[in-house]
N, C-alpha and C. Protein backbone atom coordinates (compact mmCIF):
# COMPACT_ATOMS: atom_id res chain seq x y z
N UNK A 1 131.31 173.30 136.67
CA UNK A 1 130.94 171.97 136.26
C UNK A 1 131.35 171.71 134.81
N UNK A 2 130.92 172.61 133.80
CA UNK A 2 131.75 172.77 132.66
C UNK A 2 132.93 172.42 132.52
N UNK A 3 133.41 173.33 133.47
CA UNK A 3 135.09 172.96 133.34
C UNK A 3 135.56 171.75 133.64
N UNK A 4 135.08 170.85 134.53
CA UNK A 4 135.51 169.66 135.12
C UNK A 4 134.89 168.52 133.96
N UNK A 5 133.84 168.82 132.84
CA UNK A 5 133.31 167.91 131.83
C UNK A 5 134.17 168.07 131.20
N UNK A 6 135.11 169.25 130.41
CA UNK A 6 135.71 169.32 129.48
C UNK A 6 137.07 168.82 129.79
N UNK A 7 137.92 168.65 131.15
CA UNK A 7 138.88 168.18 131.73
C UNK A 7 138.81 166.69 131.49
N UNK A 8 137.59 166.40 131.25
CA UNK A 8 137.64 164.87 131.83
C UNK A 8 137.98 164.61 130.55
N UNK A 9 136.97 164.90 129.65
CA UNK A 9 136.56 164.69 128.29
C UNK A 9 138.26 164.65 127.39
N UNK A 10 138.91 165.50 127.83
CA UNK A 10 140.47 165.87 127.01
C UNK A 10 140.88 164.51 128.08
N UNK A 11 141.15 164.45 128.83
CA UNK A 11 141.87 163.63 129.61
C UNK A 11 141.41 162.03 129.28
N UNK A 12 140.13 161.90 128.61
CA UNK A 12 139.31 160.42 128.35
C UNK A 12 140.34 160.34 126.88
N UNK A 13 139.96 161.35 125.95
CA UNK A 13 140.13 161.26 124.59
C UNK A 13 141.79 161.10 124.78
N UNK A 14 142.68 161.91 125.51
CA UNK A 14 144.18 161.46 125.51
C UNK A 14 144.64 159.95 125.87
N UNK A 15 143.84 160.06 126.48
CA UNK A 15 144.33 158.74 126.84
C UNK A 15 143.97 157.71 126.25
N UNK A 16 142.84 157.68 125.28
CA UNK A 16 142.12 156.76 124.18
C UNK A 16 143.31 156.67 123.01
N UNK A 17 143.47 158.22 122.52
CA UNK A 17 144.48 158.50 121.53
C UNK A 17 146.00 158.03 121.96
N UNK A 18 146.31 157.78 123.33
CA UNK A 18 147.57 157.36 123.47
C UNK A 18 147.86 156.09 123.33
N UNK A 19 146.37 154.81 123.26
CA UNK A 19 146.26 153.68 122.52
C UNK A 19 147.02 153.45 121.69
N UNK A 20 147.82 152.20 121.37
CA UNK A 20 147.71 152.04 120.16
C UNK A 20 146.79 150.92 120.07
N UNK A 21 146.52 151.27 118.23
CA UNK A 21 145.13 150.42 118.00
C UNK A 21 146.14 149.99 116.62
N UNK A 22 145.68 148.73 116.36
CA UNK A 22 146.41 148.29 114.69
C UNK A 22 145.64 149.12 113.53
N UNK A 23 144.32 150.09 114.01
CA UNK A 23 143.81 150.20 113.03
C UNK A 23 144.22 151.73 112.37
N UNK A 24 144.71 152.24 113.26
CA UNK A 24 145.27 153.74 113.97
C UNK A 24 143.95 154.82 113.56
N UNK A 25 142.97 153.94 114.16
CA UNK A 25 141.44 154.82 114.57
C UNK A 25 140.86 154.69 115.49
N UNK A 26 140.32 155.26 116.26
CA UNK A 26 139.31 154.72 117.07
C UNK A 26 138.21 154.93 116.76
N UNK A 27 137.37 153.74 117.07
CA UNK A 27 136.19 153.44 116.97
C UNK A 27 135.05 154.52 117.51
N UNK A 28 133.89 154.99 116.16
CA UNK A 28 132.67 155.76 116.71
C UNK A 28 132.23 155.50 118.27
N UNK A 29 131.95 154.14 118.64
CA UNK A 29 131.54 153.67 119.60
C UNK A 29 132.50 153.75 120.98
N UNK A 30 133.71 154.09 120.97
CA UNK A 30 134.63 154.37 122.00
C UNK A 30 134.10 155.59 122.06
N UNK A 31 133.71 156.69 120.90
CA UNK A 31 133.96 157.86 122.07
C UNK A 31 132.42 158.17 122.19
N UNK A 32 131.38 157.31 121.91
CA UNK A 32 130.37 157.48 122.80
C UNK A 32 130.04 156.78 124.39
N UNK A 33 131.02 155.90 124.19
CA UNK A 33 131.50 155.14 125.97
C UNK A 33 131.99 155.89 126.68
N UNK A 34 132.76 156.44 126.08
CA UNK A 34 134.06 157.64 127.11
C UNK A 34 132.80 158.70 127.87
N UNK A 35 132.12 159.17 126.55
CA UNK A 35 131.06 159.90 127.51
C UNK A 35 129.93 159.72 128.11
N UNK A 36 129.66 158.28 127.74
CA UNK A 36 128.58 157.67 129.16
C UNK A 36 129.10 157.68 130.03
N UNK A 37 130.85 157.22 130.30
CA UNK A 37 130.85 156.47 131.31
C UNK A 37 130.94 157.85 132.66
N UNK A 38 130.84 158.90 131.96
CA UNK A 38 131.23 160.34 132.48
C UNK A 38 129.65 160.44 133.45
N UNK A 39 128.68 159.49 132.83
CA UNK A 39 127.55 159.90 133.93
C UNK A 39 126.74 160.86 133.39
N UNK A 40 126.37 161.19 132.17
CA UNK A 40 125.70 162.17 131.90
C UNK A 40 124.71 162.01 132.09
N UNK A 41 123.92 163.12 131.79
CA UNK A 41 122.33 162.54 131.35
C UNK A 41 122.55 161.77 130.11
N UNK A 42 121.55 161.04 129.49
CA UNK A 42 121.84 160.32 128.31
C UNK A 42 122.26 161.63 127.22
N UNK A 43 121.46 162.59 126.59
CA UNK A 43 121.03 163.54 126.10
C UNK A 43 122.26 164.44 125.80
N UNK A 44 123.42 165.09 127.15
CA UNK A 44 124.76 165.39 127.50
C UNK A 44 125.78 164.47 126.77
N UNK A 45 125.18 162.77 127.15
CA UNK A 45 126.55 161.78 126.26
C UNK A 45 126.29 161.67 125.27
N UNK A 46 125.21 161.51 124.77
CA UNK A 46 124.94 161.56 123.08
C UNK A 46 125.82 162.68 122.53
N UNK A 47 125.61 164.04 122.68
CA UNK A 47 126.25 164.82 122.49
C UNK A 47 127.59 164.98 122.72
N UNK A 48 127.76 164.70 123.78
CA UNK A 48 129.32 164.42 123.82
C UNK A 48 130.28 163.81 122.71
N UNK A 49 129.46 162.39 122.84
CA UNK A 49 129.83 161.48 122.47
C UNK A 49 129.96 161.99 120.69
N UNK A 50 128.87 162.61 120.20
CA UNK A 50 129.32 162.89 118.54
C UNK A 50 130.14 164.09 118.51
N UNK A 51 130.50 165.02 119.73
CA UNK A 51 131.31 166.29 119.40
C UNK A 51 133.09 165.54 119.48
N UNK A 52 133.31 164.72 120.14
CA UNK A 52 134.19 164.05 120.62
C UNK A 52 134.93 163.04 119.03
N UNK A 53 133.64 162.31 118.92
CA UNK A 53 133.75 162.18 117.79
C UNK A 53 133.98 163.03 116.43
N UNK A 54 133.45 163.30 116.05
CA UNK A 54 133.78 164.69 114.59
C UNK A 54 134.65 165.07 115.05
N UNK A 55 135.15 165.64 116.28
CA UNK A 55 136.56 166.05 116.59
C UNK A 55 137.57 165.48 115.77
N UNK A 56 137.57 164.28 116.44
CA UNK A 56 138.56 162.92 116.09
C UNK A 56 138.69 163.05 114.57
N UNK A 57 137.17 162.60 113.77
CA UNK A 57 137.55 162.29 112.26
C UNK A 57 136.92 163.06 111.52
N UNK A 58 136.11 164.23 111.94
CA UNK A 58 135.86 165.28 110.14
C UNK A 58 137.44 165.88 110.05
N UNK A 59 138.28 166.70 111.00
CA UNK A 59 139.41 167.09 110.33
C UNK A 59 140.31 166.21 109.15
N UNK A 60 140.12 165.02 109.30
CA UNK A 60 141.36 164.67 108.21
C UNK A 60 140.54 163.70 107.60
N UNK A 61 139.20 163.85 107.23
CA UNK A 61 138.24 163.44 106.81
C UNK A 61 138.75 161.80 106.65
N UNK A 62 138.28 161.48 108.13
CA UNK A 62 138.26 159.80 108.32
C UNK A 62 137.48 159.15 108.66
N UNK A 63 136.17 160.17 108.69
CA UNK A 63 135.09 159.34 109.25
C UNK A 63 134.54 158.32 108.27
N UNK A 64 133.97 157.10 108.86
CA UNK A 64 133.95 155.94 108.27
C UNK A 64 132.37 156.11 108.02
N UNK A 65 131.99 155.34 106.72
CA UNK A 65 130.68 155.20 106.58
C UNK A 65 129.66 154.59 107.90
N UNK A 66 130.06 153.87 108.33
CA UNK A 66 129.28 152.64 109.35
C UNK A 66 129.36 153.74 110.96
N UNK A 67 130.67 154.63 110.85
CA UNK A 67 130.30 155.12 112.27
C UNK A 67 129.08 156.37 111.92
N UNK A 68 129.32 156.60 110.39
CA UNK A 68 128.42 157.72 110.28
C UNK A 68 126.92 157.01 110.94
N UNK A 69 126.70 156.30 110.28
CA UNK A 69 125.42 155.53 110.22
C UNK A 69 125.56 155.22 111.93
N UNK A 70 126.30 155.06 112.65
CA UNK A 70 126.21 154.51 114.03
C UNK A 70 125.88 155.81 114.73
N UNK A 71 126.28 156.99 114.41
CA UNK A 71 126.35 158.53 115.17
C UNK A 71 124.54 159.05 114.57
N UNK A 72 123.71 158.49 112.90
CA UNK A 72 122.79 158.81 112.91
C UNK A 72 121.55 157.85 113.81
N UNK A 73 122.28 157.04 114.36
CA UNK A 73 121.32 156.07 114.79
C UNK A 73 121.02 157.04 116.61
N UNK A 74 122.25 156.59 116.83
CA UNK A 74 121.76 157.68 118.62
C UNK A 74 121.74 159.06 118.36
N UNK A 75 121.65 159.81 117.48
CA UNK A 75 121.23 161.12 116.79
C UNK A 75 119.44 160.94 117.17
N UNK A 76 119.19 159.89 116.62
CA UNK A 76 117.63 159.82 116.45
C UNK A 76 117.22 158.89 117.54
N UNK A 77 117.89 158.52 118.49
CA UNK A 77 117.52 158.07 119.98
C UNK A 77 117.38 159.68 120.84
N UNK A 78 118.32 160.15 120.33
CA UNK A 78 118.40 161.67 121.18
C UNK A 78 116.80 162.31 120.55
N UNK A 79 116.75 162.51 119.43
CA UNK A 79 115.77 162.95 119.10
C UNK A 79 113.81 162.34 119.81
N UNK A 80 114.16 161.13 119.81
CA UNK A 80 112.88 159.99 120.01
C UNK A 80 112.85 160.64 122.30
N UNK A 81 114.27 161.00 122.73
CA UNK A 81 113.76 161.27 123.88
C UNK A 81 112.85 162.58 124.13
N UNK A 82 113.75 163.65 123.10
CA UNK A 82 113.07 164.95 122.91
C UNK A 82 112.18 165.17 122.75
N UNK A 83 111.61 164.13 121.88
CA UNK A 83 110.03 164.17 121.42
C UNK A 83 108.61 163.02 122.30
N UNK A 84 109.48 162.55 123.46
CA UNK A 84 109.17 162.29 124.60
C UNK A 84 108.65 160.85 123.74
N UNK A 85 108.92 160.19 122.75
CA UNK A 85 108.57 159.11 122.00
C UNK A 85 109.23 157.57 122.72
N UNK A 86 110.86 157.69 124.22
CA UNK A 86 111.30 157.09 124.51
C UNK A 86 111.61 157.80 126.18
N UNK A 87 111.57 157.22 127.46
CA UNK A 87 112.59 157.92 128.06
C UNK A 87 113.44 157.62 128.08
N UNK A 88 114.08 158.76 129.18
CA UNK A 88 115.75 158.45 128.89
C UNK A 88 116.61 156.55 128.85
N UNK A 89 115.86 156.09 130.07
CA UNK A 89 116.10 154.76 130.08
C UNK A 89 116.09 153.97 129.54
N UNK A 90 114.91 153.87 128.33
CA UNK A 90 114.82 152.91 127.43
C UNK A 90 115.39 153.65 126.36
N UNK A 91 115.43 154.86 126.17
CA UNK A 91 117.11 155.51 125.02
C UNK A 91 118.14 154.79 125.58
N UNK A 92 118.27 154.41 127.10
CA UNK A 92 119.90 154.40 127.19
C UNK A 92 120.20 152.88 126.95
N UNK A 93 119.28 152.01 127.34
CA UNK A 93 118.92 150.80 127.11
C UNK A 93 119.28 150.07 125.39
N UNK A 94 118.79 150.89 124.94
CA UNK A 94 118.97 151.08 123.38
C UNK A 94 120.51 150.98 122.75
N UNK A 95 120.72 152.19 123.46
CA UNK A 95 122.22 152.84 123.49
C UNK A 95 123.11 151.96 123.80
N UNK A 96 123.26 151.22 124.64
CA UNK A 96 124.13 150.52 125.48
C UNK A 96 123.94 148.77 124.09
N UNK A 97 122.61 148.46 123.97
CA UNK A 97 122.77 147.34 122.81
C UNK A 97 123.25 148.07 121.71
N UNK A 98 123.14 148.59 121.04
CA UNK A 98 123.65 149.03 120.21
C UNK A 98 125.39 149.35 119.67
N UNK A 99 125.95 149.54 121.13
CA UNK A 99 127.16 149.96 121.33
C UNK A 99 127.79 148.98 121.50
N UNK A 100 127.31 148.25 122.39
CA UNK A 100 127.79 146.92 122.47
C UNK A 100 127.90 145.91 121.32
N UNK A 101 126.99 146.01 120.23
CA UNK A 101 126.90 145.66 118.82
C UNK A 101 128.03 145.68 117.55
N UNK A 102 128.04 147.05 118.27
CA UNK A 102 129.07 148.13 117.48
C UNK A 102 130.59 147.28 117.47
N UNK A 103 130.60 147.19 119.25
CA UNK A 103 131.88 146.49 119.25
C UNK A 103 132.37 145.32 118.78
N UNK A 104 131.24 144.44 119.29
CA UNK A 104 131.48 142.99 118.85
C UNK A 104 131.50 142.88 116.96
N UNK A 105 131.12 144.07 116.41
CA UNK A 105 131.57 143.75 114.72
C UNK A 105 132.97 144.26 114.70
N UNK A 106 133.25 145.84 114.96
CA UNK A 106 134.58 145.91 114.89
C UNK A 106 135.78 144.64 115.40
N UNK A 107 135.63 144.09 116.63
CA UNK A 107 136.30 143.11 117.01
C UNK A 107 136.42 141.88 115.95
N UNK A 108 135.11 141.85 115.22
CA UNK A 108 135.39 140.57 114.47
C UNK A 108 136.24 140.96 113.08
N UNK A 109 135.76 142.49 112.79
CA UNK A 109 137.05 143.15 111.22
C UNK A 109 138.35 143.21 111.97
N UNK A 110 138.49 143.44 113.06
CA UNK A 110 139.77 143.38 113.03
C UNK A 110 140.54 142.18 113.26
N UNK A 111 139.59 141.42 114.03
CA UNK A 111 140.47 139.69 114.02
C UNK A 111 140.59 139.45 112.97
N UNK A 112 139.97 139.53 111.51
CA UNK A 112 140.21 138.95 110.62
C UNK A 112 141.10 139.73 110.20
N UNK A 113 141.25 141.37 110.07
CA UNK A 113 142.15 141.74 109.63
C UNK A 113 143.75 141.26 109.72
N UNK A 114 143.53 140.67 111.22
CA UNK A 114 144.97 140.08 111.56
C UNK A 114 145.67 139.18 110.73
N UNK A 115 144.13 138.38 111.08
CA UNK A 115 144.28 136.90 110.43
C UNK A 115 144.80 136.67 108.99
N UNK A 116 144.37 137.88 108.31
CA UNK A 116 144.57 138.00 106.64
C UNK A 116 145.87 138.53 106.71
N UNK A 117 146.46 139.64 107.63
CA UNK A 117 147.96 139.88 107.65
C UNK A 117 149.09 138.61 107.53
N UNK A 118 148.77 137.61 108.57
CA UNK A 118 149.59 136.41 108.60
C UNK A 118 149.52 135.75 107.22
């Protein structure tokens, strides 16, 4: 089962990375999608989702302030299930606004980014 998470997981992230993006990053919040959409338990994609990440941007130290802050936020959803303070559902519930949040700001820096190119 391992083996078939970590297959997917290289095979999600290649194919994310074979994107092109104008920003030539991808977004914190893509690679915590890549590993929801894998079906985890929440707890599994959280984790995923930040190993996947740091992958991506501690090597060439690109991680962005705002994804930091986005990776401590479901850090401490993971934590709030552990400590039985949320279940998983209303963590994932959480998770899913949040992410969705995530996107709709990046979408709006980068329209403008365009916009300011022209």
């Amino acid at each position: 089962m391992k083996i078939i998470l970590i297959i997917l997981s290289i095979s999600i992230l290649s194919a994310c990375a074979s994107q092109e993006l104008k920003s030539k990053t991808l977004p914190t919040y893509e690679h915590y999608r890549a590993c929801d959409l894998m079906s985890l338990d929440f707890i599994s994609s959280m984790q995923c989702g930040k190993t996947t990440r740091n992958s991506y941007c501690l090597p060439d130290n690109k991680c962005s302030k705002k994804g930091n802050k986005l990776v401590a936020y479901y850090d401490g959803l993971v934590e709030s299930v552990q400590k039985k303070k949320l279940t998983e559902l209303e963590a994932r519930k959480l998770f899913l606004k949040r992410n969705k949040e995530a996107e709709i700001e990046y979408t709006k820096v980068m329209f403008k980014a365009a916009i300011d190119e022209k």
